[in-house]
PDB file of N, CA and C in Angstrom:
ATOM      1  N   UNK A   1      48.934 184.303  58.806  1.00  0.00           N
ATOM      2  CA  UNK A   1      48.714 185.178  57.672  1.00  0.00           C
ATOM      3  C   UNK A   1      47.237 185.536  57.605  1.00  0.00           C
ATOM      4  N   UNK A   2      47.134 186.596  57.471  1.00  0.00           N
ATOM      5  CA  UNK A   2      45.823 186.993  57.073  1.00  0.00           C
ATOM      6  C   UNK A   2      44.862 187.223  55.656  1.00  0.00           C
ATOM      7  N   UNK A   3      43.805 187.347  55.721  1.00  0.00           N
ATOM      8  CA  UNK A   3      43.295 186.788  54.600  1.00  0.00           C
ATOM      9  C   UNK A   3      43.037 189.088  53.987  1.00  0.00           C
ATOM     10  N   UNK A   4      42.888 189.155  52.591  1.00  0.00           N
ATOM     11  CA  UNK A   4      43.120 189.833  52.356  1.00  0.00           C
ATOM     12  C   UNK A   4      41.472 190.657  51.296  1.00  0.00           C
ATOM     13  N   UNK A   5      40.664 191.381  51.720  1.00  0.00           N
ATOM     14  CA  UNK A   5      39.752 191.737  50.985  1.00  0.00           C
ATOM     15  C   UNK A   5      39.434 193.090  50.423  1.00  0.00           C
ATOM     16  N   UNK A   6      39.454 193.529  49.046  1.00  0.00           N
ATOM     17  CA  UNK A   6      39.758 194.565  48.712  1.00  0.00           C
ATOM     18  C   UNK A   6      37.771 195.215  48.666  1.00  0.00           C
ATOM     19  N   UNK A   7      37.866 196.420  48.980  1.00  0.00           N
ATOM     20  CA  UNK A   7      35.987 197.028  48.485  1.00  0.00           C
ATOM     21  C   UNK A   7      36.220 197.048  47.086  1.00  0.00           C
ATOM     22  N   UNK A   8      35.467 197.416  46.569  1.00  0.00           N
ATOM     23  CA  UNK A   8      34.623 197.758  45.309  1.00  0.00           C
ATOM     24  C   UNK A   8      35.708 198.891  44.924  1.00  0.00           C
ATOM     25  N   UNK A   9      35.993 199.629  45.734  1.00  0.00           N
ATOM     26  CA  UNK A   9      36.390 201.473  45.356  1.00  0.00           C
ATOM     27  C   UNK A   9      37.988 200.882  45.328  1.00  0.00           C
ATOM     28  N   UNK A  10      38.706 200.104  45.948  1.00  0.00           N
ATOM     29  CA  UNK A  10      40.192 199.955  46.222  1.00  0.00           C
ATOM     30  C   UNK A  10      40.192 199.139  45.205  1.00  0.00           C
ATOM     31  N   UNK A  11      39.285 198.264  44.430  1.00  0.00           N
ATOM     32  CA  UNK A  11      39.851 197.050  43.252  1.00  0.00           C
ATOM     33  C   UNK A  11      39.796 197.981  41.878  1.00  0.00           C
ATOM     34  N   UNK A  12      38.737 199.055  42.110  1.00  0.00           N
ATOM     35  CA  UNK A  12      38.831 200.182  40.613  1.00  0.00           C
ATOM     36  C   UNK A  12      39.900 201.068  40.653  1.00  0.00           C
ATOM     37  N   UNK A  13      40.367 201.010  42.088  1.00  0.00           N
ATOM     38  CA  UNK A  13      41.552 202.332  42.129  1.00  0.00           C
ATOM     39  C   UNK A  13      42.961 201.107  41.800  1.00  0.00           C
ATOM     40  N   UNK A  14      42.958 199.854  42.223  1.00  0.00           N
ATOM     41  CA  UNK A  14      44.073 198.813  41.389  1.00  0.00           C
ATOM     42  C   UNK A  14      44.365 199.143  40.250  1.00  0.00           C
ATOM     43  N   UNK A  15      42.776 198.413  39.890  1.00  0.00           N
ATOM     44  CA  UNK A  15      42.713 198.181  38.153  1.00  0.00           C
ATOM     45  C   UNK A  15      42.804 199.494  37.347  1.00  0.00           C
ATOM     46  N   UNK A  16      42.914 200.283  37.827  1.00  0.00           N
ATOM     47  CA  UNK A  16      43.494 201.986  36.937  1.00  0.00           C
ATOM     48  C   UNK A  16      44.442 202.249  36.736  1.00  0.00           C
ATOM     49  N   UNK A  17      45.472 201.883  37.977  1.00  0.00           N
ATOM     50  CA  UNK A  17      47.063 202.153  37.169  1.00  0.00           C
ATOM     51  C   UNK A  17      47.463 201.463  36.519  1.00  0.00           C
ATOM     52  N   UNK A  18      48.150 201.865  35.739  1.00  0.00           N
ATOM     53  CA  UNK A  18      48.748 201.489  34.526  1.00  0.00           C
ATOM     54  C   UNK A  18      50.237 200.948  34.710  1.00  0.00           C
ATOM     55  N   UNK A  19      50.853 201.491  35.607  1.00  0.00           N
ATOM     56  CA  UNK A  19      53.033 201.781  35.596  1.00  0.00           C
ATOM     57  C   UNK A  19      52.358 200.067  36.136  1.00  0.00           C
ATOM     58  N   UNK A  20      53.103 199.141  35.516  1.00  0.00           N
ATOM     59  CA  UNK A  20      53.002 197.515  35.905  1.00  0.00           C
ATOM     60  C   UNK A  20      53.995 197.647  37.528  1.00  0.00           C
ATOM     61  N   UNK A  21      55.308 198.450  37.188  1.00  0.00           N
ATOM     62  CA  UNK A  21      56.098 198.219  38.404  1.00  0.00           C
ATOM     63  C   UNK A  21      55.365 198.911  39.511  1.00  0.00           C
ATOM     64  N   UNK A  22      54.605 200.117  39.854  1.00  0.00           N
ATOM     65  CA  UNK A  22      54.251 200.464  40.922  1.00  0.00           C
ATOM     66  C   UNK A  22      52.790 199.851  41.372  1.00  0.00           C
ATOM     67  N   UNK A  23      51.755 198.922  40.473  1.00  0.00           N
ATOM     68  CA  UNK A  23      50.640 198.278  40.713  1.00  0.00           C
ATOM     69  C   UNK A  23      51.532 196.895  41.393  1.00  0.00           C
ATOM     70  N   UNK A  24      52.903 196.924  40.955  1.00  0.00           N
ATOM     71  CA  UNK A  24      53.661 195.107  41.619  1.00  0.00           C
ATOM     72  C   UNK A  24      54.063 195.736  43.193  1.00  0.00           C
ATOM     73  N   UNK A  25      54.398 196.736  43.198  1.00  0.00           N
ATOM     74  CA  UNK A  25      54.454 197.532  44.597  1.00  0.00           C
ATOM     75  C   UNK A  25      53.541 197.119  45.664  1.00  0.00           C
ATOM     76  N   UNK A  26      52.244 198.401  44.693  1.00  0.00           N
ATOM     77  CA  UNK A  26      51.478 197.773  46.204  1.00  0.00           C
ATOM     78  C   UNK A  26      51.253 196.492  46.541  1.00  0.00           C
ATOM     79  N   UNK A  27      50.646 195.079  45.215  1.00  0.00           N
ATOM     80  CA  UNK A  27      50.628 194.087  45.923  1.00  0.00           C
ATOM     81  C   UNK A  27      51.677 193.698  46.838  1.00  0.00           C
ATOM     82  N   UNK A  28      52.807 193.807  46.268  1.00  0.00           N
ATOM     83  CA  UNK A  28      53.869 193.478  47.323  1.00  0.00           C
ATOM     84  C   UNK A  28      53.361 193.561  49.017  1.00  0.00           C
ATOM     85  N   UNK A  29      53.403 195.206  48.680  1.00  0.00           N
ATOM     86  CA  UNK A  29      53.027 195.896  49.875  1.00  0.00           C
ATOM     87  C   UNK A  29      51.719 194.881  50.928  1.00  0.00           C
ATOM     88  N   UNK A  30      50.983 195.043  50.286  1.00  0.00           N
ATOM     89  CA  UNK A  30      49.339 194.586  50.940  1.00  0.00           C
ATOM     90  C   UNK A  30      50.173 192.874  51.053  1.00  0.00           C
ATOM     91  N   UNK A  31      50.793 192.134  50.644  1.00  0.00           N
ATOM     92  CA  UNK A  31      51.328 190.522  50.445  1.00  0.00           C
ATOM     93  C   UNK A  31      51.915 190.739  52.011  1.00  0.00           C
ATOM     94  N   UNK A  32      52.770 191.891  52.172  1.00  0.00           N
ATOM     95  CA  UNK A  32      53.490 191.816  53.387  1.00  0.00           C
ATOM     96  C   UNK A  32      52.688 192.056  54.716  1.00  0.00           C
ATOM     97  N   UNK A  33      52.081 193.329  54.663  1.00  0.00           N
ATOM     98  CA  UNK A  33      51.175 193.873  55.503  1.00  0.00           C
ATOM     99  C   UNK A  33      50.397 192.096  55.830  1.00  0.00           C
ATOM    100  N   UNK A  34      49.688 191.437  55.209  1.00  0.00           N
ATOM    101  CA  UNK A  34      48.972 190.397  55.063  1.00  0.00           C
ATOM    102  C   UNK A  34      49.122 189.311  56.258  1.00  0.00           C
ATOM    103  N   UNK A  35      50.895 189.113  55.810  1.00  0.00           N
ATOM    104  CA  UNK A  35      51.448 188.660  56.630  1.00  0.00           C
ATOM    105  C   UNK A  35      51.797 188.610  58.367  1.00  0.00           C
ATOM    106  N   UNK A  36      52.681 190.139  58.157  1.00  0.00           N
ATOM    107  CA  UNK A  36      52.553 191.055  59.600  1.00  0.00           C
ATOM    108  C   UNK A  36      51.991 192.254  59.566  1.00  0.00           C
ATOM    109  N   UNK A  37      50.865 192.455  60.222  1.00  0.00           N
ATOM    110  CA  UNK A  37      50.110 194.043  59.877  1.00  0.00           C
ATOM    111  C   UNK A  37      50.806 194.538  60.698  1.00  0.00           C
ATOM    112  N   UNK A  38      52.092 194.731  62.093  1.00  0.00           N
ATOM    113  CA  UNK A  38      52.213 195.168  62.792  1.00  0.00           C
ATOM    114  C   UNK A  38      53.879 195.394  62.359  1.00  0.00           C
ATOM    115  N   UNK A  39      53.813 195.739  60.838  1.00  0.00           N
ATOM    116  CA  UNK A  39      55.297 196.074  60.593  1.00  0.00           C
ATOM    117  C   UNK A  39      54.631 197.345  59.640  1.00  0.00           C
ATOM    118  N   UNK A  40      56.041 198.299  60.000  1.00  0.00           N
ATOM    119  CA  UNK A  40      55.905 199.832  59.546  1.00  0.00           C
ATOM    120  C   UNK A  40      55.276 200.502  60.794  1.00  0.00           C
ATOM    121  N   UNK A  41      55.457 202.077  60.246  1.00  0.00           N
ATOM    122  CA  UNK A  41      55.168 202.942  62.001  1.00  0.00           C
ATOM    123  C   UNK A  41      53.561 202.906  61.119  1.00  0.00           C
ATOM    124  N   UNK A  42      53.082 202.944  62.518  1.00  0.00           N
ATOM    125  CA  UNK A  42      51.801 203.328  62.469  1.00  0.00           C
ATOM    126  C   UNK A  42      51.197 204.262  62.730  1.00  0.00           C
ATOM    127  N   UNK A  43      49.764 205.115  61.255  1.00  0.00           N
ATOM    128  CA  UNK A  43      49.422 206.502  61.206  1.00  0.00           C
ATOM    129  C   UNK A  43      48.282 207.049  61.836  1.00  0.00           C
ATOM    130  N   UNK A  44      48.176 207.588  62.272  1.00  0.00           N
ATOM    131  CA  UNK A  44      47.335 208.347  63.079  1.00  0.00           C
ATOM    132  C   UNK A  44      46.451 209.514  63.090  1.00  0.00           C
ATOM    133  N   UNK A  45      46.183 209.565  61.870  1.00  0.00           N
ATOM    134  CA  UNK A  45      45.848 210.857  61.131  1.00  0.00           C
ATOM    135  C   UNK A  45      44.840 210.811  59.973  1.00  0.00           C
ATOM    136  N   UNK A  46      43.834 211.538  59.664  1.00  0.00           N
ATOM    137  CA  UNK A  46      42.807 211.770  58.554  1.00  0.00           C
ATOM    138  C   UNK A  46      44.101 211.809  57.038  1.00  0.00           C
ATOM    139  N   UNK A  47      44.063 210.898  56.329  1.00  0.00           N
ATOM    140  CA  UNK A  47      44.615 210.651  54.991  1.00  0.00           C
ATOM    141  C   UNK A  47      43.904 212.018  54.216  1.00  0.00           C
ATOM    142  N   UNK A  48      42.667 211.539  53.982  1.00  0.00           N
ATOM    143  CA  UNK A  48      42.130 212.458  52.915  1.00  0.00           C
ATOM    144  C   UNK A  48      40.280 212.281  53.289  1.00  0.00           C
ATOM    145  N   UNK A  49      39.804 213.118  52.990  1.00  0.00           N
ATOM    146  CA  UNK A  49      38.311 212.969  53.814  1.00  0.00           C
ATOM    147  C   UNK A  49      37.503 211.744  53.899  1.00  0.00           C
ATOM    148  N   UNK A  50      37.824 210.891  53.414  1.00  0.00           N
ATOM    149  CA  UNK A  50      37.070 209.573  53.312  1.00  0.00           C
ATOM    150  C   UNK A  50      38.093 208.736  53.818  1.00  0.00           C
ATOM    151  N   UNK A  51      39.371 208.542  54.409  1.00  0.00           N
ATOM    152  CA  UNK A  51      39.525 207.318  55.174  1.00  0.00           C
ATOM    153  C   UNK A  51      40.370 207.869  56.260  1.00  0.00           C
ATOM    154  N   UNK A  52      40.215 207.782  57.042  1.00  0.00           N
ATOM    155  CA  UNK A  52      40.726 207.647  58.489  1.00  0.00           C
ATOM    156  C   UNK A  52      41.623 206.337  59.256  1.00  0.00           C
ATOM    157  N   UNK A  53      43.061 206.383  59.740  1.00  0.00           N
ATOM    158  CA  UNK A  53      43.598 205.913  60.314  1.00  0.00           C
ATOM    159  C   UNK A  53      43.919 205.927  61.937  1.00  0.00           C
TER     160      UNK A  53
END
């Protein structure tokens, strides 16, 4: 399992949503990823101008 560290910009973009069920999502999400990063297809493509996959 891997250890899990959020920046500065990803813990203010957490702590902003509000919907409790889709903030239990992503942890979920990031809990699993954590685990096996090498599950789900993997992206290959500019997201949005500041992060790159």
């Amino acid at each position: 399992m891997y250890e899990v560290h959020f920046s500065t910009k990803a813990e203010k973009y957490l702590k902003k949503i509000k919907d409790k069920k889709l903030k239990l999502r992503f942890k979920e999400a990031i809990l699993k990823l954590s685990q096996n990063p090498y599950i789900g297809q993997a992206k290959k493509r500019v997201l949005n101008r500041n992060i790159w996959i």
